[in-house]
Protein backbone atom coordinates (compact mmCIF):
# COMPACT_ATOMS: atom_id res chain seq x y z
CA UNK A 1 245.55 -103.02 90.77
CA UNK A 2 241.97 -103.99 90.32
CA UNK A 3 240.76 -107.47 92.50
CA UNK A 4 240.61 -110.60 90.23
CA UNK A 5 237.25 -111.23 89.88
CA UNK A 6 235.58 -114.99 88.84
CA UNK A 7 233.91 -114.45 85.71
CA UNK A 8 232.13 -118.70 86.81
CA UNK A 9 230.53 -116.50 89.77
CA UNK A 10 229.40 -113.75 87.65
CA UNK A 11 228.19 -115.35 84.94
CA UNK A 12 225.96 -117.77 87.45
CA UNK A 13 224.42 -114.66 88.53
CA UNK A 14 223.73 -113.56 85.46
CA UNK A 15 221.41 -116.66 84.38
CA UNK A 16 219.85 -116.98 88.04
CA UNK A 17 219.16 -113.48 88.97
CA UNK A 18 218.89 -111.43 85.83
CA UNK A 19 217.74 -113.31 83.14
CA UNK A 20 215.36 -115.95 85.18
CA UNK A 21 214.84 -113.85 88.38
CA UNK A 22 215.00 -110.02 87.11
CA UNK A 23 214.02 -110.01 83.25
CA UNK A 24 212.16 -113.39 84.07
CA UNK A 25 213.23 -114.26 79.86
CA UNK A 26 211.21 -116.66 78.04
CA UNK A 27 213.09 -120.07 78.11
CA UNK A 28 214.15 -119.62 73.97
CA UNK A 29 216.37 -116.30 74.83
CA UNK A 30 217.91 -118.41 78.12
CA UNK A 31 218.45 -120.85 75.56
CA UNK A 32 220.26 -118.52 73.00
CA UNK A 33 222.07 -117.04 75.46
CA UNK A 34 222.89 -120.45 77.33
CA UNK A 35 224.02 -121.67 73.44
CA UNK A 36 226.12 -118.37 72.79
CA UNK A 37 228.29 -118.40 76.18
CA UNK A 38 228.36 -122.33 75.32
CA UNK A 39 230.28 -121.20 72.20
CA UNK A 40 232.49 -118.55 73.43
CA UNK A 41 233.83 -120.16 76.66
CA UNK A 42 235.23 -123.15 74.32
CA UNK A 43 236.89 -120.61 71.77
CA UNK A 44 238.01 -119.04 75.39
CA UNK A 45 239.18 -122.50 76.51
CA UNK A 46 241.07 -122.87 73.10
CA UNK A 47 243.09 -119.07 72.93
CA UNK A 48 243.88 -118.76 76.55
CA UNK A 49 244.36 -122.55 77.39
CA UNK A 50 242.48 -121.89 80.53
CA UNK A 51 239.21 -123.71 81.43
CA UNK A 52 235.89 -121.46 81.81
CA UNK A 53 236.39 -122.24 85.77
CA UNK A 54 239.41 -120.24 85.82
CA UNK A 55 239.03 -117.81 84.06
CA UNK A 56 238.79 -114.36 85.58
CA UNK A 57 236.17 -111.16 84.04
CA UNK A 58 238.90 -108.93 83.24
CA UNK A 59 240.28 -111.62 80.67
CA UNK A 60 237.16 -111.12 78.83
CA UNK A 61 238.20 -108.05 76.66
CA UNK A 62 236.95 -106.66 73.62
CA UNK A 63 240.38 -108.56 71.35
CA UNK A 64 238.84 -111.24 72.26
CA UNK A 65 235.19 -110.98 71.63
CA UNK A 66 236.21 -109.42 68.15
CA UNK A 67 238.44 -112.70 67.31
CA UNK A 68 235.15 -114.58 68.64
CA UNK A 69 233.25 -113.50 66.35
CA UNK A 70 235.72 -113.31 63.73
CA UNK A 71 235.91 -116.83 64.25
CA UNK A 72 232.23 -117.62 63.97
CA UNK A 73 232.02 -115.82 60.98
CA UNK A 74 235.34 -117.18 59.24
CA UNK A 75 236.01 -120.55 60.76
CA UNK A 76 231.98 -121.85 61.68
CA UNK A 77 230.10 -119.70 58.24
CA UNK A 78 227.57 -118.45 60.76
CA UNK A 79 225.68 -115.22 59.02
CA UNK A 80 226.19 -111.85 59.98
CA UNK A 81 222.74 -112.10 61.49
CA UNK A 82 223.84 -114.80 64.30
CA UNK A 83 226.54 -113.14 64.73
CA UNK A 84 224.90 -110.47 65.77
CA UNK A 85 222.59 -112.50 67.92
CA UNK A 86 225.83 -113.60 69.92
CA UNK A 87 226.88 -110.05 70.42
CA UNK A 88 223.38 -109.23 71.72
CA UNK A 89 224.06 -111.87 74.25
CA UNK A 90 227.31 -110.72 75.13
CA UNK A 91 226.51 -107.43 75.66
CA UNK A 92 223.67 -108.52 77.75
CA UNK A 93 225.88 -109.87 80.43
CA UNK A 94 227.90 -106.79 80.03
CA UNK A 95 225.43 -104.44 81.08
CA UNK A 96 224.31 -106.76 84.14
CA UNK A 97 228.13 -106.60 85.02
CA UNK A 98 228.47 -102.82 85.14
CA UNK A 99 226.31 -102.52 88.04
CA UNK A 100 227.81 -105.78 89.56
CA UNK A 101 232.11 -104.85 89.39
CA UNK A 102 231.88 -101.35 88.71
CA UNK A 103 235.66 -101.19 88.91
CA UNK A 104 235.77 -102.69 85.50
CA UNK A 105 233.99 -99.57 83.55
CA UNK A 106 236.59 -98.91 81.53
CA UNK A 107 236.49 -102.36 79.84
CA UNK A 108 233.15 -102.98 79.81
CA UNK A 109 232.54 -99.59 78.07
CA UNK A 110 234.94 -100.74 75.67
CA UNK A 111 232.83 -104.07 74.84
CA UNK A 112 229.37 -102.25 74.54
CA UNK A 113 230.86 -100.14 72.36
CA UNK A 114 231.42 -103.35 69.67
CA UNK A 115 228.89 -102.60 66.92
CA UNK A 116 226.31 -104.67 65.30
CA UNK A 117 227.71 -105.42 61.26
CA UNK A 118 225.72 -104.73 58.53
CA UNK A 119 223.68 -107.37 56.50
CA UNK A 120 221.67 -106.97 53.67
CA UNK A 121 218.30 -108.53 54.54
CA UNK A 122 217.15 -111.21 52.61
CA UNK A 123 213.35 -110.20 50.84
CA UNK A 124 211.27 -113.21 52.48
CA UNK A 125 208.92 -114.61 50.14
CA UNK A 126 205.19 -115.72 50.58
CA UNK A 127 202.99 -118.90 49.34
CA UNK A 128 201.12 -118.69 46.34
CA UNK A 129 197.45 -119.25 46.95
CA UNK A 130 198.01 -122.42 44.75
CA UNK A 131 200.95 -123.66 47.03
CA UNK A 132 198.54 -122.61 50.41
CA UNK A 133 196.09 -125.02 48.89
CA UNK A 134 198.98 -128.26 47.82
CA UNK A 135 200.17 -127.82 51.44
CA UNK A 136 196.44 -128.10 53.25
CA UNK A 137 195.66 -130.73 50.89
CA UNK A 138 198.61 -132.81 51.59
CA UNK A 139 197.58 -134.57 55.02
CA UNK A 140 196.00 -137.63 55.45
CA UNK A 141 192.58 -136.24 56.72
CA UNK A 142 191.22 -139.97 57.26
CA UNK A 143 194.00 -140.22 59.86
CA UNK A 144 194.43 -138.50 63.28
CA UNK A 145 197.07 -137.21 62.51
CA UNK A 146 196.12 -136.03 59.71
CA UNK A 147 193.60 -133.92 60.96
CA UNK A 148 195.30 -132.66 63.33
CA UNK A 149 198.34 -131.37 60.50
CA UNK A 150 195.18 -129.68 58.70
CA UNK A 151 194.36 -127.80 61.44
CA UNK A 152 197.80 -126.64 62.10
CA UNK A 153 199.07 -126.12 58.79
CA UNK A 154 195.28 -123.65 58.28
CA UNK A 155 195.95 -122.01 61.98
CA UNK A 156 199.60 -121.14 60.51
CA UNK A 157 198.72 -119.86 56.94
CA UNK A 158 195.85 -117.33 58.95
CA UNK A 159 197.15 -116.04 61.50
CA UNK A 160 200.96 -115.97 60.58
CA UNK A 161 202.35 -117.57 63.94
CA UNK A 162 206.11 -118.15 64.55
CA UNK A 163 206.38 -122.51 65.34
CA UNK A 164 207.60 -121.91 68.33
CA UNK A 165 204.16 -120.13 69.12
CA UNK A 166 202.48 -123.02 67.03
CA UNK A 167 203.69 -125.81 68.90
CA UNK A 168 203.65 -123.72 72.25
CA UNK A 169 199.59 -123.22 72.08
CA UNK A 170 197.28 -124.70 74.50
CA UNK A 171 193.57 -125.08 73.94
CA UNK A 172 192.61 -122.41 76.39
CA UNK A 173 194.15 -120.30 73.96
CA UNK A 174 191.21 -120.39 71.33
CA UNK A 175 188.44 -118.47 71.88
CA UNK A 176 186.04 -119.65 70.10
CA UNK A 177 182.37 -117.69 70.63
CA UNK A 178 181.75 -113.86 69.75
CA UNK A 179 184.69 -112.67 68.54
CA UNK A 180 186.76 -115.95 67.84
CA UNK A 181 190.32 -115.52 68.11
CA UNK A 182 193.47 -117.19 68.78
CA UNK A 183 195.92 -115.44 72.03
CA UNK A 184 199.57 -116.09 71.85
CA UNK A 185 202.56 -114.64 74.12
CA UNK A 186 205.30 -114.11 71.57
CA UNK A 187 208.33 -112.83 71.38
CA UNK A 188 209.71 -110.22 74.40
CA UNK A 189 206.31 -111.77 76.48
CA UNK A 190 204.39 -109.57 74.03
CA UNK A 191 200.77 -111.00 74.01
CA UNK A 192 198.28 -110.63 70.84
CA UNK A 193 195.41 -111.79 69.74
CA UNK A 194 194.78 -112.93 65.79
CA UNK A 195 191.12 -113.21 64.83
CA UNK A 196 190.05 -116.52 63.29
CA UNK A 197 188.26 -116.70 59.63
CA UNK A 198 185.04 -118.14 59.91
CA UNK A 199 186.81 -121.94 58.29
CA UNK A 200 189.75 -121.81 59.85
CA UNK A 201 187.22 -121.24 63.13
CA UNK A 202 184.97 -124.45 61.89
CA UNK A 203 187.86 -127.11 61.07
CA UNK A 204 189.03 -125.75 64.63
CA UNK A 205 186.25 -126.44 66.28
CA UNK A 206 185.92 -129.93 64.84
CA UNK A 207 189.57 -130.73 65.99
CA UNK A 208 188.75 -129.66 69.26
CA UNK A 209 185.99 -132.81 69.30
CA UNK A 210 188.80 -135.31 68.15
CA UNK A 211 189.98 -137.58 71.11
CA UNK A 212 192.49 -135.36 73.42
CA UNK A 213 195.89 -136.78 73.83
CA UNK A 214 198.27 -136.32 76.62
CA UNK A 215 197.07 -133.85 79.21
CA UNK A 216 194.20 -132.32 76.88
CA UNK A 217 196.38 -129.09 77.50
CA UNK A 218 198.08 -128.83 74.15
CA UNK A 219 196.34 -128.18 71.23
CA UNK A 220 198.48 -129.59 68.98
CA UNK A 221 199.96 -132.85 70.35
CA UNK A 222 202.25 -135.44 69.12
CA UNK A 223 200.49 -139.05 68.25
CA UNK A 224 203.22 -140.43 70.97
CA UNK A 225 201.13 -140.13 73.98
CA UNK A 226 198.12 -141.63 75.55
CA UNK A 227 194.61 -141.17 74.01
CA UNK A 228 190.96 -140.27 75.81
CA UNK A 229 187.85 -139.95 73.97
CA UNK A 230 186.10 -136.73 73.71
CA UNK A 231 184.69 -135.29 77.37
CA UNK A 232 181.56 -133.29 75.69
CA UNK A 233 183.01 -130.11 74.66
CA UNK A 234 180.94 -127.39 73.68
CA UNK A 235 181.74 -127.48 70.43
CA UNK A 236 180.19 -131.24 69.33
């Protein structure tokens, strides 16, 4: 009879030495991943009436992943597309477990085999140049703020960057002489560079001259921290 193992220990590991450590994931998938196990250790909590802290790894079987995400599909309306997105996660901590307990194959082999279900993907649509124009025109561009929502909602239209990678740029990012371009690690660490139009690059370079705010590190701030006047940038 196989050894009871803690799935609290395993799981710890998991987050601290594979994800962080190993994979070193950007702090979004931790998140997801942090969210999913969130979700399925309280439907555990609920069908076993055990708390996560005693529950061992060879109670997590593939019945009850499949009536997890039965349940996130039937009782929560989450799309087959998150659903999917928990599995990932899931079977993420699977595979770190195979090399870590071994004596659990069978079951494990069992779980990875779950499939991903089938969703029709939705066609996504695009801005009319019209509705490109409403939205740019739509700030305040006598206020800070304002500005600074021109600049961002131009950047975004251009180069097509996820707001995550929006609100994650810093101003070292732009490059702004031969070759002007903005550099962005996105999604899986994967780094790529967008050039910049020649007036996306000049209202740019005109809200790198506006007074920095915060640390002068992010390039697109909120108006809820402290203000400094321009240092003499290259670009004034």
């Amino acid at each position: 009879m196989n050894t009871p193992i803690s799935l609290a220990a395993l799981l710890e590991r998991f987050f601290t030495q594979r994800l962080m450590q190993q994979r070193q994931a950007i702090a979004h998938t931790i998140s997801s991943y942090r969210d999913t196990f969130r979700q399925f250790l309280k439907f555990t909590e609920q069908r076993l009436h055990k708390p996560p802290s005693g529950l061992d790894f060879q109670e997590i079987d593939t019945p009850l992943i499949m009536a997890f995400l039965d349940h996130l599909e039937k009782q929560q309306g989450v799309s087959t597309r998150s659903r999917n997105l928990r599995l990932t996660a899931l079977r993420s901590f699977f595979r770190f477990a195979a090399f870590e307990v071994p004596v659990y194959s069978a079951q494990i082999q069992r779980v990875l085999a779950i499939p991903n279900k089938r969703s029709t993907r939705t066609l996504i649509q695009f801005l009319t140049r019209a509705e490109v124009d409403a939205l740019l025109a739509a700030p305040d561009q006598g206020t800070w703020s304002g500005r600074r929502d021109h600049a961002f909602i131009l950047l975004a239209v251009q180069t097509g960057l996820r707001l995550s990678e929006m609100t994650g740029l810093q101003r070292p990012d732009l490059i702004l002489g031969a070759g002007a371009h903005v550099r962005v690690m996105g999604k899986g660490r994967k780094e790529r560079c967008t050039p910049l139009a020649r007036s996306t690059l000049a209202v740019l370079k005109a809200w790198l001259c506006e007074p920095q705010r915060g640390d002068g590190h992010v390039l697109f701030p909120t108006p809820k921290v402290n203000v400094s006047a321009c240092t003499g940038c290259s670009t004034c």
